[in-house]
Protein backbone atom coordinates (compact mmCIF):
# COMPACT_ATOMS: atom_id res chain seq x y z
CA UNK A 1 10.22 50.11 -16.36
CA UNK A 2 8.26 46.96 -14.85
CA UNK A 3 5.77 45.47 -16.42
CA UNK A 4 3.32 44.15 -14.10
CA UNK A 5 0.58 41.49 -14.64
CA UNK A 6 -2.27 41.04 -12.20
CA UNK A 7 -4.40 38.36 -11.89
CA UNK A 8 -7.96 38.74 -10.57
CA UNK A 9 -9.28 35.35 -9.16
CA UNK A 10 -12.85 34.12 -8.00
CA UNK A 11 -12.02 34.83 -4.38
CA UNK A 12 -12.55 37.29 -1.99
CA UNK A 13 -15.16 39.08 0.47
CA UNK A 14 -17.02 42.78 -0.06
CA UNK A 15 -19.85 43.77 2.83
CA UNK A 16 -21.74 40.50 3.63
CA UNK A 17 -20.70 38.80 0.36
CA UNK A 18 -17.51 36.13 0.55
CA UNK A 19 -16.59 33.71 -2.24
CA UNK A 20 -16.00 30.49 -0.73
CA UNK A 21 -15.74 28.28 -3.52
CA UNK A 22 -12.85 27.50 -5.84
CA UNK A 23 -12.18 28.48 -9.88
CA UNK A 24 -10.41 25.48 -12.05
CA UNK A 25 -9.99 28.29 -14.48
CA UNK A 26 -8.38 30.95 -12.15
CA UNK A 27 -5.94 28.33 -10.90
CA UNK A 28 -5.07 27.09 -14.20
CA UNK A 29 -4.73 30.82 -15.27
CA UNK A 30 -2.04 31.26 -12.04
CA UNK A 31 -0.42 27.79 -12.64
CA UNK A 32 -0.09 29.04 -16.63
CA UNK A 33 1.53 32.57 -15.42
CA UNK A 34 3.64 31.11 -12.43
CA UNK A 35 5.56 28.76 -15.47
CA UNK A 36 5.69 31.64 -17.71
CA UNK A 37 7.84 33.93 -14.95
CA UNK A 38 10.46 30.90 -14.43
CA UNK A 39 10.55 30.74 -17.82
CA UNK A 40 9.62 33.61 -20.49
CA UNK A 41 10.05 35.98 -18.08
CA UNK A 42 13.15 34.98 -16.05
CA UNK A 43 15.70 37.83 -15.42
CA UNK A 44 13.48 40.36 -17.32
CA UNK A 45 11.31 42.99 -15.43
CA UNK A 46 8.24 41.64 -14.58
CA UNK A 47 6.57 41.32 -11.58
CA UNK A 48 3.01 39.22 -11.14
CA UNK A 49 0.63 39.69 -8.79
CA UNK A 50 -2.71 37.87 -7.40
CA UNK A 51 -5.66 39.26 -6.08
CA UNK A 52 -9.41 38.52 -5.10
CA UNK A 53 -11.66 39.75 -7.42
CA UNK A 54 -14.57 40.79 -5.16
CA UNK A 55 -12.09 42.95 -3.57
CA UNK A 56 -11.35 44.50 -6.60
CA UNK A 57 -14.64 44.21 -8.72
CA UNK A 58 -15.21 48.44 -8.90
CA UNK A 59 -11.74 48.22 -10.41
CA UNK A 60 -12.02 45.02 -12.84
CA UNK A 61 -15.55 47.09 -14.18
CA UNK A 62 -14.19 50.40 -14.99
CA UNK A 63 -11.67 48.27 -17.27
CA UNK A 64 -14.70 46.62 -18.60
CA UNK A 65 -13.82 43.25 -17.05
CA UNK A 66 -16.00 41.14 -15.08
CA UNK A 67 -15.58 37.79 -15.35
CA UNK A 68 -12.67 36.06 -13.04
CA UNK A 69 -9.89 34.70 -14.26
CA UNK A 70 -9.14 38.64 -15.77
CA UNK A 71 -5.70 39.42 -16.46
CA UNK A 72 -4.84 43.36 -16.24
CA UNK A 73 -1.38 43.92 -17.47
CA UNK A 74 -0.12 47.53 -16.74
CA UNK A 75 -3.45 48.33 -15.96
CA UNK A 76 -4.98 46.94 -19.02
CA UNK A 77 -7.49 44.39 -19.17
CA UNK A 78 -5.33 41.67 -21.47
CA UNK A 79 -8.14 39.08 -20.61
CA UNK A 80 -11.25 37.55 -19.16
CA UNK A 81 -12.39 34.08 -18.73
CA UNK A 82 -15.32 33.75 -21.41
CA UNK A 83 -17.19 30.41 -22.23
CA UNK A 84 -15.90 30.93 -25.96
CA UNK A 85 -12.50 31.43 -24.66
CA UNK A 86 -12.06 29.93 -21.69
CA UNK A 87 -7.70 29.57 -21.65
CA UNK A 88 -5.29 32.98 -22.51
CA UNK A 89 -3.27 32.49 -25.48
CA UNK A 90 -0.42 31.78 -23.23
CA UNK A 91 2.12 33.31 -26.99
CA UNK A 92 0.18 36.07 -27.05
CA UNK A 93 0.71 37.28 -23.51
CA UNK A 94 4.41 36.95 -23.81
CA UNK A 95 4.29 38.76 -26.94
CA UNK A 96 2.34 41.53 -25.28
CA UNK A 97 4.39 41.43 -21.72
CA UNK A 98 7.91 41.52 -24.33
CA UNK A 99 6.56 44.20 -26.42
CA UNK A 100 5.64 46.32 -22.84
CA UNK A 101 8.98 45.54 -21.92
CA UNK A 102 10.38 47.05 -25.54
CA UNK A 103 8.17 50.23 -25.49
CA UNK A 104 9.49 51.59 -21.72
């Protein structure tokens, strides 16, 4: 089975709303996850996957996730940006994505 981690970033449009601006934090979150699939992850089954969050913000809420950068692996909220924790333990989600990976 794939594991697959998505990564909701402060982008996007819904109705008359657009994000223009950019996130340090979301783009530090994709740099982070980008270096962990050519290296953790290389040659196991995992797939990663970016996508606005304004788009998407009915879906981030009903995982009780609001905040961009959020990180949703198989469906799962794994983690959003908070001011007391503004970085992913980058161990902990290959520990998470490895035991995924285990359990299928």
């Amino acid at each position: 089975m794939t594991v697959k981690i998505t990564q909701y970033k402060w982008a996007g449009k819904w109705g008359p709303f657009r994000i223009t601006n950019k996130c340090e934090e979301c783009n530090l979150a994709t740099s982070t996850i980008q270096s962990m699939m050519e290296k953790e992850f290389k040659g196991k089954d995992v797939e990663f996957e970016i996508k606005p969050w304004l788009n998407h913000w009915f879906y981030c809420m009903l995982r009780l996730a609001w905040h961009p950068p959020i990180i949703i692996v198989n469906g799962r909220k794994f983690y959003q940006f908070s001011h007391k924790e503004p970085l992913f333990d980058r161990k902990k989600l290959e520990d998470h994505v490895l035991r995924e990976l285990r359990n299928s």
